[in-house]
C-alpha atoms as a PDB file:
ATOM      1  CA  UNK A   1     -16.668   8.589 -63.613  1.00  0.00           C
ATOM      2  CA  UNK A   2     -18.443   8.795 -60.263  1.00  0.00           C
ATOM      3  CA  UNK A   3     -17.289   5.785 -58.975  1.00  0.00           C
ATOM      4  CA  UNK A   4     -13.789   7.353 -59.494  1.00  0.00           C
ATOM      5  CA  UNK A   5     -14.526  10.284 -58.314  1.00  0.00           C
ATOM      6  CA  UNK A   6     -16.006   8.789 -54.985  1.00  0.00           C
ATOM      7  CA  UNK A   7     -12.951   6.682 -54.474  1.00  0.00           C
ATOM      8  CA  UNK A   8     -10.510   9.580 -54.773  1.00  0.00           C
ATOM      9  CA  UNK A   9     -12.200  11.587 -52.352  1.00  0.00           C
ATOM     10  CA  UNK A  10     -12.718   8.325 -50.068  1.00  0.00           C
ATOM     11  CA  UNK A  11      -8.553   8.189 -50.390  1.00  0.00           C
ATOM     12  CA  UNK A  12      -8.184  11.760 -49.986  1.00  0.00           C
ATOM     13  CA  UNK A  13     -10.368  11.785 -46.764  1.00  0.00           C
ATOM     14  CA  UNK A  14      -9.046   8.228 -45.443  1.00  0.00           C
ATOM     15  CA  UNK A  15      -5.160   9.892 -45.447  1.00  0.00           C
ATOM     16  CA  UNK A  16      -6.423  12.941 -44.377  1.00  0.00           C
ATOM     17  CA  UNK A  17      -6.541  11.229 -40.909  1.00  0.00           C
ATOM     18  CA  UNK A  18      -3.110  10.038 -39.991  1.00  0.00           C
ATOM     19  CA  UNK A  19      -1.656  13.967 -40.357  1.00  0.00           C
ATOM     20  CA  UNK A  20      -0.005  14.359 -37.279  1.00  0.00           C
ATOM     21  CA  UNK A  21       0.146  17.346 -35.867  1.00  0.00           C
ATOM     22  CA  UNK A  22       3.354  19.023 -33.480  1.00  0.00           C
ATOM     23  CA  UNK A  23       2.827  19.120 -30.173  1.00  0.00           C
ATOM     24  CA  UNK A  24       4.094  21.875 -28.621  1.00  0.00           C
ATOM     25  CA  UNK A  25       4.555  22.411 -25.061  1.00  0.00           C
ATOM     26  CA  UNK A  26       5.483  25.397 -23.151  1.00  0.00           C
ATOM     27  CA  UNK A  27       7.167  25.022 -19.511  1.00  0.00           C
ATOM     28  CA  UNK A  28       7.829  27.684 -17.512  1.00  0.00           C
ATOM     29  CA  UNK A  29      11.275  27.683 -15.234  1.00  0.00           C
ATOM     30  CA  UNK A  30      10.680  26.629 -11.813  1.00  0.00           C
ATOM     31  CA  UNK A  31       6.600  26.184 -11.705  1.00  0.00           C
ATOM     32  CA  UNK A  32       4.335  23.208 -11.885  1.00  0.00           C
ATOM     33  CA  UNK A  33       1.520  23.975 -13.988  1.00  0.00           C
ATOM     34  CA  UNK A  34      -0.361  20.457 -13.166  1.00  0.00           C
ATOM     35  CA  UNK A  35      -2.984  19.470 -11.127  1.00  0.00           C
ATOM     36  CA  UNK A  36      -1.523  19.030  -7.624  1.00  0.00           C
ATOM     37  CA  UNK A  37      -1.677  15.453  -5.602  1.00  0.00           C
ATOM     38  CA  UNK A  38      -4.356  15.219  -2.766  1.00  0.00           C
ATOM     39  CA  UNK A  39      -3.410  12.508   0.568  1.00  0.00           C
ATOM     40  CA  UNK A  40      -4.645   9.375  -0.762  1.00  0.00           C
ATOM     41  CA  UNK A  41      -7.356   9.056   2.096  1.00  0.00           C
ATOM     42  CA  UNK A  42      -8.888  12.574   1.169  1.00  0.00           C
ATOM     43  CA  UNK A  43     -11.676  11.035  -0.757  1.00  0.00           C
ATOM     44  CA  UNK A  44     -15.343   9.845   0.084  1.00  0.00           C
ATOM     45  CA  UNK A  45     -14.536   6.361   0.754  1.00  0.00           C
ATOM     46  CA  UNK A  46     -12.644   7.569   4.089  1.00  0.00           C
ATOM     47  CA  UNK A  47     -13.322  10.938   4.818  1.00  0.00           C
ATOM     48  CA  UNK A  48      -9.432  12.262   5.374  1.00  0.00           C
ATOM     49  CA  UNK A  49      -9.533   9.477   8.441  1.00  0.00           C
ATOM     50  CA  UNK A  50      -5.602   8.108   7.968  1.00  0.00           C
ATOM     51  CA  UNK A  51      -6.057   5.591  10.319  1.00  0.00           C
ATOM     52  CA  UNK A  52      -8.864   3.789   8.513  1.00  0.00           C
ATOM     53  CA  UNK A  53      -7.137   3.552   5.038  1.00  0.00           C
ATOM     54  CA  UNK A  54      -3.824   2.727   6.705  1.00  0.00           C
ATOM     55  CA  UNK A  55      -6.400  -0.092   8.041  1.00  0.00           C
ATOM     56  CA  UNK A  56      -8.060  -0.787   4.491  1.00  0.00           C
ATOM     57  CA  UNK A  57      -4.555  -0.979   3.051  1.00  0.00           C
ATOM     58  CA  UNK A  58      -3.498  -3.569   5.339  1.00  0.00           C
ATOM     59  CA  UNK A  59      -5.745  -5.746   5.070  1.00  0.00           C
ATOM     60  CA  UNK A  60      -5.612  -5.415   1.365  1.00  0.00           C
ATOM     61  CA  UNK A  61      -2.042  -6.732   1.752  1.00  0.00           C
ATOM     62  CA  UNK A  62      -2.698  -9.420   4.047  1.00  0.00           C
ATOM     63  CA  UNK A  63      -5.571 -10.650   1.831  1.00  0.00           C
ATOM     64  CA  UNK A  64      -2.986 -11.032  -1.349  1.00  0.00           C
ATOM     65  CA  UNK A  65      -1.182 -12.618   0.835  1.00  0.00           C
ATOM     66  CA  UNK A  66      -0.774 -16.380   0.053  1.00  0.00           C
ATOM     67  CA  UNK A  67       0.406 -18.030   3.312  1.00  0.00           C
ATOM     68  CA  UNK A  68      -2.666 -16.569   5.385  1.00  0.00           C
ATOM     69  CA  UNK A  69      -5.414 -16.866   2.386  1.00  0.00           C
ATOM     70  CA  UNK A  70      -4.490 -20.568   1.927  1.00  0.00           C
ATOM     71  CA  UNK A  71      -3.994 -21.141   5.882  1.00  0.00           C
ATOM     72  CA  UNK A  72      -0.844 -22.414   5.964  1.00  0.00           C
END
């Protein structure tokens, strides 16, 4: 009778889990209510300088770039 017992409540719990629940979202006409965007080189790495992540991204390019890694 236990065992029984245990393995209903084991199925009961087990399908208890995939209930999915509505999400519900509210938007309000005409305002964002998300986190807003910061410049991409407002961070630590390059201290709002534009010119040195316009730099870092550059060479980021030219380094995927096949013809100048392989020295053609």
């Amino acid at each position: 009778m236990s065992k029984l017992v245990i393995a209903l409540l084991a199925a009961v719990f087990g399908l208890s889990a995939c209930g999915d629940k509505e999400a519900v979202v509210v938007y309000k006409q005409g305002s964002y209510s998300g986190k807003t965007d910061g410049k991409p080189w407002e961070n630590a790495a390059f201290a709002g300088d534009k010119a040195k992540w316009e730099g870092s991204i550059r060479a980021r390019g030219q380094a995927q770039n096949e013809s100048k890694r392989v020295g053609d």
